[in-house]
N, C-alpha and C. Protein backbone atom coordinates (compact mmCIF):
# COMPACT_ATOMS: atom_id res chain seq x y z
N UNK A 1 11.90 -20.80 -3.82
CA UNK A 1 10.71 -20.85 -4.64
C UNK A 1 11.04 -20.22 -5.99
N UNK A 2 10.55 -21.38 -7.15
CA UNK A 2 11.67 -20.25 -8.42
C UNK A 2 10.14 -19.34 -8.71
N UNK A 3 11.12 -17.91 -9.62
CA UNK A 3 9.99 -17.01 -9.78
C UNK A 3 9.05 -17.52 -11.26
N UNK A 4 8.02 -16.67 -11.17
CA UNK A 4 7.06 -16.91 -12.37
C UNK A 4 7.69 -16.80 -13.11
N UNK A 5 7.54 -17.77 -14.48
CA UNK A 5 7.71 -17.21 -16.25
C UNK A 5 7.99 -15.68 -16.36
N UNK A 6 6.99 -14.81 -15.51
CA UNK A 6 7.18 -13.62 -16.68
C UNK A 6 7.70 -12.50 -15.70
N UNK A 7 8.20 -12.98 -15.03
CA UNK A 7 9.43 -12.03 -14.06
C UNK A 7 11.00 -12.83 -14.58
N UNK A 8 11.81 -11.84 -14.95
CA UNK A 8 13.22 -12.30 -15.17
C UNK A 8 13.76 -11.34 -14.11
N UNK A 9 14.72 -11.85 -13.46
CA UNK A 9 15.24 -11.30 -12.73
C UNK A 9 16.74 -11.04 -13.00
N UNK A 10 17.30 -10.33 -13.22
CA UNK A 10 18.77 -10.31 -13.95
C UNK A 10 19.87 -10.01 -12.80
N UNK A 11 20.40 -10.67 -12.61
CA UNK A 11 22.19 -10.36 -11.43
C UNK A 11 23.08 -9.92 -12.14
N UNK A 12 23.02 -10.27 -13.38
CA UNK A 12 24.87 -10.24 -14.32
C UNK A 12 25.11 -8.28 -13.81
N UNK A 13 26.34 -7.67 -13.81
CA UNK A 13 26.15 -6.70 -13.87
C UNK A 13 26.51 -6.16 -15.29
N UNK A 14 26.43 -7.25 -16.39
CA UNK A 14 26.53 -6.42 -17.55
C UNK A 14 25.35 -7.12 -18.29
N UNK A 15 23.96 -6.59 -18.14
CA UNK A 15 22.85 -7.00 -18.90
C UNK A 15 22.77 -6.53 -20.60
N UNK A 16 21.71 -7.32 -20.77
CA UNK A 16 21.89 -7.00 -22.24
C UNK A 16 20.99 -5.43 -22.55
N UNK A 17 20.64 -4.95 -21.62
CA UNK A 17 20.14 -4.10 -21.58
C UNK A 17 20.67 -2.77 -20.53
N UNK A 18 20.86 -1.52 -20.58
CA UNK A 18 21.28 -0.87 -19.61
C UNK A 18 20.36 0.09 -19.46
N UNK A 19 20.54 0.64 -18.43
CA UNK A 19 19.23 1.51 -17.90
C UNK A 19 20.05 3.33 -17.44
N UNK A 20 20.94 3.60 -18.27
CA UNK A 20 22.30 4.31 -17.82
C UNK A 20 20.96 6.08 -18.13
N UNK A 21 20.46 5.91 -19.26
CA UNK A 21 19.35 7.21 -19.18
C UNK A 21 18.23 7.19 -18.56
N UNK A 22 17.72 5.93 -17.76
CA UNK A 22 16.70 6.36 -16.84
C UNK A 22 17.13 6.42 -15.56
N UNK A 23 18.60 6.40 -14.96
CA UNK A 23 19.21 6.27 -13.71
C UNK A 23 19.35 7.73 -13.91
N UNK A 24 20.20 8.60 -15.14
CA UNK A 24 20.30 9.60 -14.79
C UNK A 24 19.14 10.62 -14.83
N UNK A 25 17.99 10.42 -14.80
CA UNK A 25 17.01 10.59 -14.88
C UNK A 25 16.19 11.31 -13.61
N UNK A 26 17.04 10.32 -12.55
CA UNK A 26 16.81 10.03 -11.28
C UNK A 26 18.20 9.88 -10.37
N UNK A 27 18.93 10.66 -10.41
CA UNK A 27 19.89 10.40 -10.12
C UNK A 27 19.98 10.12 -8.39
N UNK A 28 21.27 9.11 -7.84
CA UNK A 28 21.32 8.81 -6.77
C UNK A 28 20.12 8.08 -5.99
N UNK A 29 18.83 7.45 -7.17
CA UNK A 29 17.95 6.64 -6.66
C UNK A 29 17.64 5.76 -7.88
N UNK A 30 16.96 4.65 -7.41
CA UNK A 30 16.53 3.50 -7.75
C UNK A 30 15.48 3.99 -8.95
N UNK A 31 15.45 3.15 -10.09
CA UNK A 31 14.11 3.84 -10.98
C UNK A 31 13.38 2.38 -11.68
N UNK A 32 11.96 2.64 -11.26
CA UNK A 32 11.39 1.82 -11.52
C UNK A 32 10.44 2.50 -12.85
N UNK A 33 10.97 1.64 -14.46
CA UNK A 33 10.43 2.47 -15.35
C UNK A 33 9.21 1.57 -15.39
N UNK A 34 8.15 2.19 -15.90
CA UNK A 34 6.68 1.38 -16.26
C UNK A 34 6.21 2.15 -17.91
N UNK A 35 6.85 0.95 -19.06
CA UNK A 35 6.41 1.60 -20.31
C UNK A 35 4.50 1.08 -19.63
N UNK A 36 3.50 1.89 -20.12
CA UNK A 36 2.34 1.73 -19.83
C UNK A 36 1.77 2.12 -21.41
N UNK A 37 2.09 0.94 -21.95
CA UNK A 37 1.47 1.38 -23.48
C UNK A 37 -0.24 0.75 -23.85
N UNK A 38 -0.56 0.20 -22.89
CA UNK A 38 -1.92 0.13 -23.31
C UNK A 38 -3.07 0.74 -22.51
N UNK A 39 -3.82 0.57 -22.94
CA UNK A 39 -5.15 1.37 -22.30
C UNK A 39 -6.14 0.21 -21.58
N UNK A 40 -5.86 -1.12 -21.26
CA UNK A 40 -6.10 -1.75 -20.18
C UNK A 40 -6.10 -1.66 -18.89
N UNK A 41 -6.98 -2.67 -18.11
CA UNK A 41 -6.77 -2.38 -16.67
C UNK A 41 -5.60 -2.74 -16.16
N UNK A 42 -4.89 -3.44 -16.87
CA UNK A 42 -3.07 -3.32 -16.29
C UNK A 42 -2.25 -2.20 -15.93
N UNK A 43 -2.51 -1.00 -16.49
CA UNK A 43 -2.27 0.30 -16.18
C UNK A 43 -2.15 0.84 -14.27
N UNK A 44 -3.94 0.64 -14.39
CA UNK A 44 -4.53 1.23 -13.07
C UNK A 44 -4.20 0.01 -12.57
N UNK A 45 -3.97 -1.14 -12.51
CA UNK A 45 -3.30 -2.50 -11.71
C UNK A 45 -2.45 -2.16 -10.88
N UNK A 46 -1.36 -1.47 -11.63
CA UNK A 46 0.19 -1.64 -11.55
C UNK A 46 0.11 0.40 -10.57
N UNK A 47 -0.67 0.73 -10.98
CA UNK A 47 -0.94 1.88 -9.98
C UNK A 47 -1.88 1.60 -8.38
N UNK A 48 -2.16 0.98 -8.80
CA UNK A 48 -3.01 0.77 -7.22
C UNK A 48 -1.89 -0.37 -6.56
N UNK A 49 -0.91 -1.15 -7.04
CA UNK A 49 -0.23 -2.21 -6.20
C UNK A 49 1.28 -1.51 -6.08
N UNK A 50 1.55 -0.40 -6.43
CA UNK A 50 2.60 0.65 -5.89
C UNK A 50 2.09 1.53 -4.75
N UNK A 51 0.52 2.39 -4.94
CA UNK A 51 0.00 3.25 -4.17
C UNK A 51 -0.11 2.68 -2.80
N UNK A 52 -0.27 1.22 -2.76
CA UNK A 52 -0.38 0.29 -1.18
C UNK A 52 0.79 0.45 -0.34
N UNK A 53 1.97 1.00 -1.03
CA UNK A 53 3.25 0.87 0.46
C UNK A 53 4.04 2.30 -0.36
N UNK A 54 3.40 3.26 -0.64
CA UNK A 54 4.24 3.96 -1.13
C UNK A 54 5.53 4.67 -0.37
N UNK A 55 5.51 4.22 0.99
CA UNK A 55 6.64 4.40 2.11
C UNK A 55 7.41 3.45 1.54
N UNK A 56 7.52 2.53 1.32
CA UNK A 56 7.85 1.08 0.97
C UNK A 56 9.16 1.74 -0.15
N UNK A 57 8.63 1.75 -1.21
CA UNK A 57 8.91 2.92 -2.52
C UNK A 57 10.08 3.90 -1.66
N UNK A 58 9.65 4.91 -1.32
CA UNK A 58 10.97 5.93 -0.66
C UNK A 58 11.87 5.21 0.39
N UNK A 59 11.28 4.48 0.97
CA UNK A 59 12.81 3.67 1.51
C UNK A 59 13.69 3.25 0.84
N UNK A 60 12.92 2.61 -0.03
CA UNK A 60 14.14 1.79 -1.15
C UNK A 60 14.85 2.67 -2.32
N UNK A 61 14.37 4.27 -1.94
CA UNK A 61 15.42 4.96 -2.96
C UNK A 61 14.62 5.06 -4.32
N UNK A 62 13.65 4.60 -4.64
CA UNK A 62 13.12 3.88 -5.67
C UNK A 62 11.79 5.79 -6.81
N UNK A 63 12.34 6.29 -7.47
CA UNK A 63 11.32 7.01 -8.24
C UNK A 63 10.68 6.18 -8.96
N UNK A 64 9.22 6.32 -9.81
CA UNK A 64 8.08 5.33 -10.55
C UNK A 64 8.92 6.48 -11.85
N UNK A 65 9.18 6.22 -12.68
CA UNK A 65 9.01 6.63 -14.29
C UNK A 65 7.77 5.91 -15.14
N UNK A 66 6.93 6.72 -14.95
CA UNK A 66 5.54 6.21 -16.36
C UNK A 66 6.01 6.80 -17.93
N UNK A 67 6.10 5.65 -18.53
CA UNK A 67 6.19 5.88 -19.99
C UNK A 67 5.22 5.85 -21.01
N UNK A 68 4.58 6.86 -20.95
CA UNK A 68 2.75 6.54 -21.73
C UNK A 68 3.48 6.77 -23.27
N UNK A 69 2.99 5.68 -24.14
CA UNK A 69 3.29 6.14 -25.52
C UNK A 69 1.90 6.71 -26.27
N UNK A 70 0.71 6.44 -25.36
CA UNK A 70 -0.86 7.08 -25.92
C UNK A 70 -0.38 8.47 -25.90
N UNK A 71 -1.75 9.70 -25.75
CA UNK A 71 -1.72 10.60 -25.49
C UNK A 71 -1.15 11.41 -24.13
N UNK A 72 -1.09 10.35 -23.40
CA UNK A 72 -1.14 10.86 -21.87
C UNK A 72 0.33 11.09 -21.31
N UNK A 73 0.66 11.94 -20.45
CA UNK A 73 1.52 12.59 -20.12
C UNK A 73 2.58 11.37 -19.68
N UNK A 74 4.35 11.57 -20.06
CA UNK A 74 4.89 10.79 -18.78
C UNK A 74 5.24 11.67 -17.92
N UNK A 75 5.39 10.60 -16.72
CA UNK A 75 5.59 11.21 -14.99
C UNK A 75 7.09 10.38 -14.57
N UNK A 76 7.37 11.29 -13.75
CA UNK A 76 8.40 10.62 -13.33
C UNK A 76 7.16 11.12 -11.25
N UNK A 77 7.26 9.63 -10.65
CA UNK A 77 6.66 10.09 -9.21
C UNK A 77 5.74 11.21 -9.46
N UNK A 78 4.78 10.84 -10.20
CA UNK A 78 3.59 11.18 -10.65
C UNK A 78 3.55 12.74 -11.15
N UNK A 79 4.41 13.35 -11.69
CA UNK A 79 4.55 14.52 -12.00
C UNK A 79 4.48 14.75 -13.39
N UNK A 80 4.22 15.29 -14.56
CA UNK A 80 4.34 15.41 -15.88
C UNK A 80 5.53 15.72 -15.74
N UNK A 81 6.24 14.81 -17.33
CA UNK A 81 7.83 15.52 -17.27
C UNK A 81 7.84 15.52 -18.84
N UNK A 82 8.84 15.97 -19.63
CA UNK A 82 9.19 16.01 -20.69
C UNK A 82 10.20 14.54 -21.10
N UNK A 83 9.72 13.59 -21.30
CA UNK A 83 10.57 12.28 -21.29
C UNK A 83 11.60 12.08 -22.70
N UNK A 84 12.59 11.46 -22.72
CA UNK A 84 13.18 10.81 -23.98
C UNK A 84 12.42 9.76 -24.48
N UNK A 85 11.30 9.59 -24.40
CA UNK A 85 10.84 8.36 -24.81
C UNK A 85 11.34 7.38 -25.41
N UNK A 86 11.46 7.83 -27.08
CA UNK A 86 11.99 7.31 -27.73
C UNK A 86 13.40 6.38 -27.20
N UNK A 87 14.23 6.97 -27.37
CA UNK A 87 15.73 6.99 -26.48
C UNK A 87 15.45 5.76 -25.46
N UNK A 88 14.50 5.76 -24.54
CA UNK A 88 14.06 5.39 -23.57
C UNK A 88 13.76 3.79 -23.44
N UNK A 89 13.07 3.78 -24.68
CA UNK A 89 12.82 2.35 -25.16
C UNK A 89 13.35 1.65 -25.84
N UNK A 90 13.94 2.12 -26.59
CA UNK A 90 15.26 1.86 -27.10
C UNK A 90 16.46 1.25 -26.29
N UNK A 91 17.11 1.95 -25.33
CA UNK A 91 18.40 1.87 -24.20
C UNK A 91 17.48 0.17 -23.55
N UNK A 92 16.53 0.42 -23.46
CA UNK A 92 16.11 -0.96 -22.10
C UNK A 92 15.20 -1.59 -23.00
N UNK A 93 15.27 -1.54 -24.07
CA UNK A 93 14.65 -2.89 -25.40
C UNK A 93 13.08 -2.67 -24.50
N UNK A 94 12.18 -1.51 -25.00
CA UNK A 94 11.19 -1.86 -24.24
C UNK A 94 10.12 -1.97 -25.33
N UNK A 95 9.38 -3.04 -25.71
CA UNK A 95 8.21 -2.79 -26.49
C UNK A 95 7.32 -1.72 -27.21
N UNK A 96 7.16 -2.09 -28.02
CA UNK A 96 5.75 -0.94 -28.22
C UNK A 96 4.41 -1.85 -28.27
N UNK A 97 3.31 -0.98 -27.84
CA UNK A 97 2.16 -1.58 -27.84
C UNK A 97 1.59 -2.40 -26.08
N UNK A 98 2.84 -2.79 -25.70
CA UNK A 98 2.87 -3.56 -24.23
C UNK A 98 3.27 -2.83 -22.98
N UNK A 99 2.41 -3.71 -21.91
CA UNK A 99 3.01 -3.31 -20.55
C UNK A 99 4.59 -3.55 -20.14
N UNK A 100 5.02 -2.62 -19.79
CA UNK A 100 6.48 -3.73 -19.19
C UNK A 100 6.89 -2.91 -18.10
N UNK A 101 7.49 -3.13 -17.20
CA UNK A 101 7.86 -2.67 -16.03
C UNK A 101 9.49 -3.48 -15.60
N UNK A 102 10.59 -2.01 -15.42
CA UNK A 102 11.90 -2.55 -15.39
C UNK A 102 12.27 -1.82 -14.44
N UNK A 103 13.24 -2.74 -13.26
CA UNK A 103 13.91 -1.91 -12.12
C UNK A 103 15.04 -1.38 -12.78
N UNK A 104 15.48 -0.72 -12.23
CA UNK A 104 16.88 -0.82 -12.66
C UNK A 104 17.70 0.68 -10.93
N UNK A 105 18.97 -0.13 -10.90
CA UNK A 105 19.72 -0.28 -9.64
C UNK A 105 19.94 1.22 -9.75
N UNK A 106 21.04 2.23 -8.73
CA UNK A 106 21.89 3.28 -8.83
C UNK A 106 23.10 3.46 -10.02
N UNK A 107 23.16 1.99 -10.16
CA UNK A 107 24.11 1.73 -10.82
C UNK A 107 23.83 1.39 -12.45
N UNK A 108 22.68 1.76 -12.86
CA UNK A 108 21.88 1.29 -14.21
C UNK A 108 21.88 -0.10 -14.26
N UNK A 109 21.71 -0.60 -14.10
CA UNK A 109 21.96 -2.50 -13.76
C UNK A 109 20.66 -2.54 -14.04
N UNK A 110 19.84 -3.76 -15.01
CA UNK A 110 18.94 -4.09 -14.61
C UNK A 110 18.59 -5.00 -13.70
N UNK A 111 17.66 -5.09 -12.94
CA UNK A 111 17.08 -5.62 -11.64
C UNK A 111 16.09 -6.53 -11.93
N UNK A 112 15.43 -6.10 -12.35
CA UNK A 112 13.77 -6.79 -12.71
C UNK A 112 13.01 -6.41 -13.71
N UNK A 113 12.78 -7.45 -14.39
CA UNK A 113 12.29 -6.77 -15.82
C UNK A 113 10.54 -8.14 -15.84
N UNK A 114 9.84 -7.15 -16.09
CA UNK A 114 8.67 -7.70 -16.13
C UNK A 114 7.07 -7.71 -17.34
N UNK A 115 6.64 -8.51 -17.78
CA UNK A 115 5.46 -8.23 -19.03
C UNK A 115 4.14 -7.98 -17.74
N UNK A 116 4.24 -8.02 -16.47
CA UNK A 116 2.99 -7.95 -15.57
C UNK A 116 3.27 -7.17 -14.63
N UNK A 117 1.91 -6.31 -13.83
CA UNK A 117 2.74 -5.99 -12.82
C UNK A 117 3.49 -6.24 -11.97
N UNK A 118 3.98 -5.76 -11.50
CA UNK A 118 4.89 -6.00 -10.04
C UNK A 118 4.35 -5.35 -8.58
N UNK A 119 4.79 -6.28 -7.75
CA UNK A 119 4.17 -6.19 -6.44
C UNK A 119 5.23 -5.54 -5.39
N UNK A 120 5.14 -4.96 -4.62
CA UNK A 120 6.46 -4.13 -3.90
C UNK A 120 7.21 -5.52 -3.22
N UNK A 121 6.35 -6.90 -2.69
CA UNK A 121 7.19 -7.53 -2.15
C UNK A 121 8.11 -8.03 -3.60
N UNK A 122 7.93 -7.93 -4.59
CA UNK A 122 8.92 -8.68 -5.86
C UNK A 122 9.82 -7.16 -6.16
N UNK A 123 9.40 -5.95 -5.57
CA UNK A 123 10.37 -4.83 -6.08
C UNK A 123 11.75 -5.24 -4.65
N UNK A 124 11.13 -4.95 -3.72
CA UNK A 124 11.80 -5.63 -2.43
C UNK A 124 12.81 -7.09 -2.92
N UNK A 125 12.37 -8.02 -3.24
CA UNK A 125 12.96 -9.00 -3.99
C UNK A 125 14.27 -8.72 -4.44
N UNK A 126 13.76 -8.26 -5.51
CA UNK A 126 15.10 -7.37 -6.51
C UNK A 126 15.42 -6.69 -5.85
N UNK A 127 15.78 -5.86 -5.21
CA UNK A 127 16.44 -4.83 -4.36
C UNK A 127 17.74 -5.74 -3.07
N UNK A 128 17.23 -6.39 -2.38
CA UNK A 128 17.86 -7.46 -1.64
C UNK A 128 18.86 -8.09 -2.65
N UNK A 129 18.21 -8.76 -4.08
CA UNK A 129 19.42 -9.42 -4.68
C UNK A 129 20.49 -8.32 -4.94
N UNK A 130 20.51 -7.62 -5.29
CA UNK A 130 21.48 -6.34 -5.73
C UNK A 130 22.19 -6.24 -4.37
N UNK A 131 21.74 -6.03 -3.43
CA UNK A 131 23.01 -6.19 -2.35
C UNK A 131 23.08 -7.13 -1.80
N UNK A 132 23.26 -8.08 -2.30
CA UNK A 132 23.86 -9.66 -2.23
C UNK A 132 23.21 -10.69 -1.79
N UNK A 133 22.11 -10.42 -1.20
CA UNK A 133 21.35 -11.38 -0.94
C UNK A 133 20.47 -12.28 -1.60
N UNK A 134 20.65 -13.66 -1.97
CA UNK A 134 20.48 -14.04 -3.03
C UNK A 134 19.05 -14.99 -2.74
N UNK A 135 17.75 -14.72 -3.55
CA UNK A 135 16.54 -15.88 -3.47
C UNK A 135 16.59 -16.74 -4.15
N UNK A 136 16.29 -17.80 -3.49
CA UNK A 136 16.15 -18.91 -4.16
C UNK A 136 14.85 -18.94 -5.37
């Protein structure tokens, strides 16, 4: 089944993008960054369709990095942290102004790069391709 328009899913292991400061970020796990630059219900979307399997999430190794560029705090696994922001969006070409949500592997690889939320079965998705298992 091919995926939607606005999921890219990337295999190469040399993307045009690397994710090498939000891996170490998180080291020895999976990091799923979420720039959350608007003040839409895409925000609380993309929080309530992670909060549904958040077992799901720690199996797969996987920390949430929130990248608020408003006022509001970023979290790494819902915690206030002191972020590189800048740096941040920069390294993984991430917008300003927009939602975007990017896996990225142990290995800084990007995984899944997305303008919508993502659903744990499409984080699952990406996770399987990275160790070789390939969707159609």
């Amino acid at each position: 089944m091919p995926q939607p328009q606005w999921i890219q899913i990337l295999w190469s292991k040399k993307p045009a993008a690397s994710g090498e400061m939000a891996a170490a970020l998180v080291p020895d796990k999976r990091a799923l960054v979420l720039f959350e630059d608007n003040l839409s219900p895409v925000r609380k979307w993309q929080t309530e369709l992670l909060k549904m399997d958040q077992d799901a999430l720690r199996a797969m190794d996987i920390a949430v990095i929130c990248v608020s560029a408003d006022e509001g705090p970023s979290m790494i696994n819902g915690r206030p942290q002191s972020l590189p922001v800048v740096d941040l969006r920069r390294e993984l070409q991430g917008g300003d102004g927009k939602f975007e949500a990017i896996l990225i592997d142990k290995d800084a690889n990007i995984l899944l790069r997305s303008d919508a939320p993502v659903t744990i079965a499409q984080i699952e998705e990406a996770v399987s391709g990275e160790n070789g298992i390939t969707t159609p």
